[in-house]
N, C-alpha and C. Protein backbone atom coordinates (compact mmCIF):
# COMPACT_ATOMS: atom_id res chain seq x y z
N UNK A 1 -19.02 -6.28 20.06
CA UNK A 1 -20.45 -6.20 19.84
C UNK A 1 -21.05 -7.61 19.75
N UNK A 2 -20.19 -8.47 19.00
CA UNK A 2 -20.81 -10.07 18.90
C UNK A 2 -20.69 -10.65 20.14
N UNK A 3 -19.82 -10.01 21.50
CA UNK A 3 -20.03 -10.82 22.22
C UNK A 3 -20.88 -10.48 23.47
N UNK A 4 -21.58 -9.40 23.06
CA UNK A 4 -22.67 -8.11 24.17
C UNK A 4 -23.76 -9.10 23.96
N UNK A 5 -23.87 -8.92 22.25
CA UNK A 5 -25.62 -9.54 21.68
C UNK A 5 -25.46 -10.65 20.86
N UNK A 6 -25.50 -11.60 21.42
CA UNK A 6 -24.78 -12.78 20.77
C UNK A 6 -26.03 -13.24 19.72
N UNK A 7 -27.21 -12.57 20.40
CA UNK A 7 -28.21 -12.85 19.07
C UNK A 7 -28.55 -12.20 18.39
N UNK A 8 -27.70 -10.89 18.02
CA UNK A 8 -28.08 -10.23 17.51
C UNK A 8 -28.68 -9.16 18.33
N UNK A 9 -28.98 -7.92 17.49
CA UNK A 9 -29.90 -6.93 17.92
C UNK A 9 -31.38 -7.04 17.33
N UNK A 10 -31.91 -7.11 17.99
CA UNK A 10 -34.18 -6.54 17.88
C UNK A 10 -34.04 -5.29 16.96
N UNK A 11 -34.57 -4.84 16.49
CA UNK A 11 -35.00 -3.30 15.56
C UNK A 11 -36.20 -3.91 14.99
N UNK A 12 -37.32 -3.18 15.12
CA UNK A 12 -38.02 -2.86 14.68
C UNK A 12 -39.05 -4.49 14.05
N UNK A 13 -38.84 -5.01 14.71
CA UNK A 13 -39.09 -6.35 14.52
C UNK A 13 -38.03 -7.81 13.64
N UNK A 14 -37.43 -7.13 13.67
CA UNK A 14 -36.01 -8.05 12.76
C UNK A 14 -34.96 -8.01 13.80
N UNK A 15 -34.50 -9.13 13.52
CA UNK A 15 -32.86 -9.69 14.23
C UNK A 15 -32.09 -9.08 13.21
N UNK A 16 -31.00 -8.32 13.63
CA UNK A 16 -29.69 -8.43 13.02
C UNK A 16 -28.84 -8.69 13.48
N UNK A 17 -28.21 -10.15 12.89
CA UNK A 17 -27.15 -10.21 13.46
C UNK A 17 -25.90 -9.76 13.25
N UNK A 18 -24.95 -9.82 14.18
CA UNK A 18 -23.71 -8.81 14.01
C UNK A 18 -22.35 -10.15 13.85
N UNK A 19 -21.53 -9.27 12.62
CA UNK A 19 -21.08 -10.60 11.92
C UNK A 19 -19.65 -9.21 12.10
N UNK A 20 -18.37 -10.32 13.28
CA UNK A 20 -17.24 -9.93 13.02
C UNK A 20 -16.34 -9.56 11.67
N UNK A 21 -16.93 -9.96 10.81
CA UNK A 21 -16.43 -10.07 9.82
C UNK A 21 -16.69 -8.77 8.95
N UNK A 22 -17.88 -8.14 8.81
CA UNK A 22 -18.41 -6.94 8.75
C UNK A 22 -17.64 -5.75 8.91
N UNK A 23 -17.11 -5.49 10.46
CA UNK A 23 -16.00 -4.93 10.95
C UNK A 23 -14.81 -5.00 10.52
N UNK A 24 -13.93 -6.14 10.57
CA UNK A 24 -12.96 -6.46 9.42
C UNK A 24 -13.06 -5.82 8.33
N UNK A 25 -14.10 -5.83 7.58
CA UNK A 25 -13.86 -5.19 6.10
C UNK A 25 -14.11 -3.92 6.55
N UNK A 26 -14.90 -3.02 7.30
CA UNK A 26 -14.96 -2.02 7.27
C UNK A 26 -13.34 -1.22 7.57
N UNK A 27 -12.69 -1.80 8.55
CA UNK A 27 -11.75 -1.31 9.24
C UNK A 27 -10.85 -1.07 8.08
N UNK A 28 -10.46 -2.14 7.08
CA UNK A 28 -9.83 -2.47 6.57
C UNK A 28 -9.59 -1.19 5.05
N UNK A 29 -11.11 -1.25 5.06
CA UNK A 29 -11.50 -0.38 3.66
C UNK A 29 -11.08 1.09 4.44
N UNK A 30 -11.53 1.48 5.75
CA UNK A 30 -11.08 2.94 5.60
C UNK A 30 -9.62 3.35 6.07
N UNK A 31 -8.71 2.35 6.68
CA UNK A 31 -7.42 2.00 6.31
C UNK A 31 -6.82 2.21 5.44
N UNK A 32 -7.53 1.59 4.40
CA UNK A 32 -6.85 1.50 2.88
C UNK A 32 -7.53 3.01 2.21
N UNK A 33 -8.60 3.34 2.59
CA UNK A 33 -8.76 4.77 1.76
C UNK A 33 -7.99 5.91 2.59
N UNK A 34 -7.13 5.72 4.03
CA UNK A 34 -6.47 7.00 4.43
C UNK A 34 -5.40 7.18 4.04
N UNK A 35 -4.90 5.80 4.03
CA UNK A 35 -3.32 5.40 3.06
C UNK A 35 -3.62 6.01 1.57
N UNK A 36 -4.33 5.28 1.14
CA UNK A 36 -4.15 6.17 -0.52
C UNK A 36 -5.03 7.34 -0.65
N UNK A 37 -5.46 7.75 0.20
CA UNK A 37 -6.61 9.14 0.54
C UNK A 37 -7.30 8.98 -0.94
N UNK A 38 -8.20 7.88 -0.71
CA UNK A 38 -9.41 8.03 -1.75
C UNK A 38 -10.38 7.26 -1.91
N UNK A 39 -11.51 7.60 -1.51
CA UNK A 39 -13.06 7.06 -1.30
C UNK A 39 -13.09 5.89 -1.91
N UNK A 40 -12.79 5.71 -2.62
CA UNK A 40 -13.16 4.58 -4.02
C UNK A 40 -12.67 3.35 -3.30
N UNK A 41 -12.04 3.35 -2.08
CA UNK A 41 -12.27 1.81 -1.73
C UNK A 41 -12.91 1.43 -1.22
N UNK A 42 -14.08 2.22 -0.64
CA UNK A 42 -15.62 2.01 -0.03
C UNK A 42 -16.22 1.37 -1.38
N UNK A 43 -16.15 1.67 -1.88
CA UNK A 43 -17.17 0.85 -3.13
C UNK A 43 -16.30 -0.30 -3.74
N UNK A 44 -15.08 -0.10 -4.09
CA UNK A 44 -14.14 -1.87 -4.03
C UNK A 44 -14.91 -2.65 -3.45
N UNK A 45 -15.02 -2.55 -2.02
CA UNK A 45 -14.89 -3.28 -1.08
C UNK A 45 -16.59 -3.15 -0.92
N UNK A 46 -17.05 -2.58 -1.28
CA UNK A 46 -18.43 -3.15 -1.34
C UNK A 46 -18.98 -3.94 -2.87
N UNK A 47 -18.65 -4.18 -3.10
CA UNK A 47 -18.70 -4.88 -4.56
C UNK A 47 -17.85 -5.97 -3.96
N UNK A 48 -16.87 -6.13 -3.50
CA UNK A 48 -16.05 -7.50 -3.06
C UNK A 48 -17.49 -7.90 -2.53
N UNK A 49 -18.11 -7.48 -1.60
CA UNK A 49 -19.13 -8.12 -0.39
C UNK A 49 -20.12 -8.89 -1.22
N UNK A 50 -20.46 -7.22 -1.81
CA UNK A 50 -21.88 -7.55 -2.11
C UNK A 50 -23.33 -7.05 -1.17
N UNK A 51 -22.42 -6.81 -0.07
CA UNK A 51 -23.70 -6.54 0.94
C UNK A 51 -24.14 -4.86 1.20
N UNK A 52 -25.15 -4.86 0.51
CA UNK A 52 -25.77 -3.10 0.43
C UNK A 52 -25.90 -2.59 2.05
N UNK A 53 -26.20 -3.64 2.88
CA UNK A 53 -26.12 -2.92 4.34
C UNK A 53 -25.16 -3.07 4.96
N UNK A 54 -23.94 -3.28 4.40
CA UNK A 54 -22.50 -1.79 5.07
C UNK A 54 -22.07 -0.92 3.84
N UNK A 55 -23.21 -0.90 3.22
CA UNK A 55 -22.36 0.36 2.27
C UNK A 55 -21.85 1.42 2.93
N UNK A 56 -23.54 1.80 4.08
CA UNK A 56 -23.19 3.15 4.75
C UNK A 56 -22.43 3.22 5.23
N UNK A 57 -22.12 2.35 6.64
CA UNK A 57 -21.13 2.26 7.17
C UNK A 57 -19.50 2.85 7.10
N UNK A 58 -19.51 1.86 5.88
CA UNK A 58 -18.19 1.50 5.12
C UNK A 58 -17.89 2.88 4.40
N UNK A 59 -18.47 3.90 3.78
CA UNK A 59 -18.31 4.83 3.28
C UNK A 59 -18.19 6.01 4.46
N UNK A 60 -19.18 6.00 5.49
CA UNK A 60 -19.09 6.75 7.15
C UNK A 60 -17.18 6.57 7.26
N UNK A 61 -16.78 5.53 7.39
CA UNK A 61 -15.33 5.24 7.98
C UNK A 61 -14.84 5.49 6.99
N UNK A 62 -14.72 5.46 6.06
CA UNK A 62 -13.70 5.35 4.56
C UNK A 62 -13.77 7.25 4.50
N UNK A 63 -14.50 7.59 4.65
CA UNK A 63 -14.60 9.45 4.43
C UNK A 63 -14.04 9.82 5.81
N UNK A 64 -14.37 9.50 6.81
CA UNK A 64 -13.40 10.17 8.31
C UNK A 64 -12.27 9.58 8.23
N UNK A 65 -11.77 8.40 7.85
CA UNK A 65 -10.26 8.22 7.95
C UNK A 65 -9.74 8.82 7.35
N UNK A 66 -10.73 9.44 5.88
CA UNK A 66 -9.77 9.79 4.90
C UNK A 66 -9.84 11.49 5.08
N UNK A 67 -10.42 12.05 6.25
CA UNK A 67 -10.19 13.19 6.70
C UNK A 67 -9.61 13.14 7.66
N UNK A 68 -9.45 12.50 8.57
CA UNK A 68 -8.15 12.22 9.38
C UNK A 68 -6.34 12.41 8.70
N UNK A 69 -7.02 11.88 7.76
CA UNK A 69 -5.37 11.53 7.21
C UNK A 69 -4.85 12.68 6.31
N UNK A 70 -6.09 13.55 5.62
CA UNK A 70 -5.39 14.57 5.08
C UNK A 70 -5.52 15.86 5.85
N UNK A 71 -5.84 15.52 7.22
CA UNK A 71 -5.41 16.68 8.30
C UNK A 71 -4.34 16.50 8.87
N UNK A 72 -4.05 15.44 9.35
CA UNK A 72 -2.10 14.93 9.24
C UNK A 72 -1.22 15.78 8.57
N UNK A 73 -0.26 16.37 9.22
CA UNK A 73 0.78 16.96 8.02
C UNK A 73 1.64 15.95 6.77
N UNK A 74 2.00 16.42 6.15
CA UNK A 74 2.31 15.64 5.28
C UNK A 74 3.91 15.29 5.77
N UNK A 75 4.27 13.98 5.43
CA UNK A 75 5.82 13.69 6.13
C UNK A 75 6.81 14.23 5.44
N UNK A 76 7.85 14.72 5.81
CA UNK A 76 8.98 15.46 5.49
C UNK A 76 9.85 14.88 4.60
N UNK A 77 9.93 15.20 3.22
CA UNK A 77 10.76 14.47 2.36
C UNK A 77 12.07 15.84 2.03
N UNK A 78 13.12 15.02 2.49
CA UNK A 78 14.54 15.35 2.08
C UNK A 78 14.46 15.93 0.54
N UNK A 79 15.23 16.96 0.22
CA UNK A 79 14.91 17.82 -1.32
C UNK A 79 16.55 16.93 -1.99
N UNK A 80 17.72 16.45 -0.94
CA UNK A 80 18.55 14.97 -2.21
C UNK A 80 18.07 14.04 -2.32
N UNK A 81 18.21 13.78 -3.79
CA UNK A 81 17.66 12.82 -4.14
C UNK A 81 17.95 11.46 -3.47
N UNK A 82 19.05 11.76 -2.85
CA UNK A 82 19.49 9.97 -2.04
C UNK A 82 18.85 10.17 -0.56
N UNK A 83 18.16 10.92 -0.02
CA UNK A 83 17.78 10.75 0.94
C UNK A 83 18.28 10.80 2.17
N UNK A 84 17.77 10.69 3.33
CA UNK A 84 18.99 11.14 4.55
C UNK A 84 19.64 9.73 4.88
N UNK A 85 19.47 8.74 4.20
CA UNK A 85 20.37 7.92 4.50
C UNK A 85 21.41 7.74 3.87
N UNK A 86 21.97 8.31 2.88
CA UNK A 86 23.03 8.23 2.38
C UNK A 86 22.98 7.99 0.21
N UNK A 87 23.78 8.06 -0.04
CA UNK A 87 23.40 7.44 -1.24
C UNK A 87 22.82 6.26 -1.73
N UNK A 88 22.24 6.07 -2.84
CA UNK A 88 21.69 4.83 -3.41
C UNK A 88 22.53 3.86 -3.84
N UNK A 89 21.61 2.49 -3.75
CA UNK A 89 22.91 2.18 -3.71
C UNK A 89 23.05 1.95 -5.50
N UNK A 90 24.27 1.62 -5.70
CA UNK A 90 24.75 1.55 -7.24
C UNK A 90 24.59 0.33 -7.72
N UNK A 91 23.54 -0.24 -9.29
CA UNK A 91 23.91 -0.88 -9.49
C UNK A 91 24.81 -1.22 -10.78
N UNK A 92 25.12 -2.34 -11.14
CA UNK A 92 26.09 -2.72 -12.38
C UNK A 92 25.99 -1.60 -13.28
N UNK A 93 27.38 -1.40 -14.02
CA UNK A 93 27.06 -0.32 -14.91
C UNK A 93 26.62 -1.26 -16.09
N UNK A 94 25.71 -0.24 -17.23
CA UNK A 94 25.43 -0.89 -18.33
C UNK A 94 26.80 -1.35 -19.56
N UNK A 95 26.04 -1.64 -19.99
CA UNK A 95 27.20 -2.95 -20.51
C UNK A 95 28.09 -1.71 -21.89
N UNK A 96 29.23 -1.87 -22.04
CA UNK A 96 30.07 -0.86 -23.10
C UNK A 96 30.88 0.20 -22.04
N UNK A 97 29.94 0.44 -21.07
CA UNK A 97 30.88 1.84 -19.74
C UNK A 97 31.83 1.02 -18.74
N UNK A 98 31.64 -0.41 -18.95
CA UNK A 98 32.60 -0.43 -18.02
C UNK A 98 33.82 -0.34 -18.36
N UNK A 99 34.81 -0.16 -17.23
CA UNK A 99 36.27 0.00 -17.32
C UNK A 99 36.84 -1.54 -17.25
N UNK A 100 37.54 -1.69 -18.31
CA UNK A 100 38.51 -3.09 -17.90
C UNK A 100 40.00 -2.54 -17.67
N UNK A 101 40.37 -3.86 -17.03
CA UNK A 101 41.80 -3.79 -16.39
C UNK A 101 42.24 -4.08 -17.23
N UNK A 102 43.96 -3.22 -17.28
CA UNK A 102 44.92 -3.49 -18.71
C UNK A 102 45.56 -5.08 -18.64
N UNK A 103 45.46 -5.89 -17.72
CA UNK A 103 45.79 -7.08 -17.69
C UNK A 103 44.83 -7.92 -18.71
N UNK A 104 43.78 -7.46 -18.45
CA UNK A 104 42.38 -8.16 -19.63
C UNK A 104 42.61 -8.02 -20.61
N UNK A 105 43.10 -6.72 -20.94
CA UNK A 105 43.62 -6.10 -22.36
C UNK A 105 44.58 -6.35 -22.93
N UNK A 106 45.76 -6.42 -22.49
CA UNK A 106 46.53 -6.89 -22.57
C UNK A 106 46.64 -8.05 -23.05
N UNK A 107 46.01 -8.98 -22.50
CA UNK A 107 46.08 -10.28 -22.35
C UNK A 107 45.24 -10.72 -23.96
N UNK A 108 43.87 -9.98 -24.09
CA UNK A 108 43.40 -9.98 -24.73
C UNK A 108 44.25 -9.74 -26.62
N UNK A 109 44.62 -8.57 -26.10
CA UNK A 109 45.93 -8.22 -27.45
C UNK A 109 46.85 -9.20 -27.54
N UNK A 110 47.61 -9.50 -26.97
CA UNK A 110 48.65 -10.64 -27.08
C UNK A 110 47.74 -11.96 -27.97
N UNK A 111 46.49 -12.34 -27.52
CA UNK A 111 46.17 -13.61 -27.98
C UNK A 111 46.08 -13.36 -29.33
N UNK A 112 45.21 -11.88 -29.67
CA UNK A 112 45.14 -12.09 -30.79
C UNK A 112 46.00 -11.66 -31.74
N UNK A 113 46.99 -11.05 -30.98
CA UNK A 113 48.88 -10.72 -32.36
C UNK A 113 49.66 -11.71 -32.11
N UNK A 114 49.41 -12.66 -31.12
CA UNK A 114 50.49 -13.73 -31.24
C UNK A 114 50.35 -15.28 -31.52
N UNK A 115 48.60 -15.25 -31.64
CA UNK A 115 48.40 -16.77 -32.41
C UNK A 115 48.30 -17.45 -33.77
């Protein structure tokens, strides 16, 4: 569009000019409201601006993405808990469960019955 009307558009006796940047946030905000399916980042993101003329806009795209996205089926989650890739992975056990080797123990007993 900035590069059709590089001066802007005429209406009604006013220039408006058209600011790439505008777009950016719009895109961005109804992006972010289809991902978390919820309006409320039309108004984030108009409060980031500041600018009352893309509220509409910005709320126009932020409500169709975010009906786009909850007409999408929802993605298929596996009912094990580890998922179809395999198990999770394991980490360290907490401290008292682990198993020591009888060499540790051992070793450990000896120092202290034979010093």
């Amino acid at each position: 569009m900035a590069s059709l009307f590089p001066d802007g558009i005429l209406f009604d006796g006013i220039v408006y000019r058209i600011l790439p940047g505008g777009y950016a946030v719009i895109g961005a905000a109804a992006l972010t409201g289809a991902v978390s399916h919820t309006v409320s980042t039309a108004v984030i993101c108009f409060e980031l601006t500041g600018q009352i003329s893309h509220i509409l806009p910005m709320m126009v795209a932020v409500i169709l993405a975010n009906m786009v996205a909850q007409s999408l089926p929802t993605p298929s989650r596996p009912e094990e808990p580890n998922g179809p890739t395999g198990p999770l992975k394991q980490g360290p056990e907490p401290m008292g469960t682990q198993q020591s080797s009888g060499m540790v123990t051992s070793g450990m007993h000896q120092a202290y019955h034979h010093g």
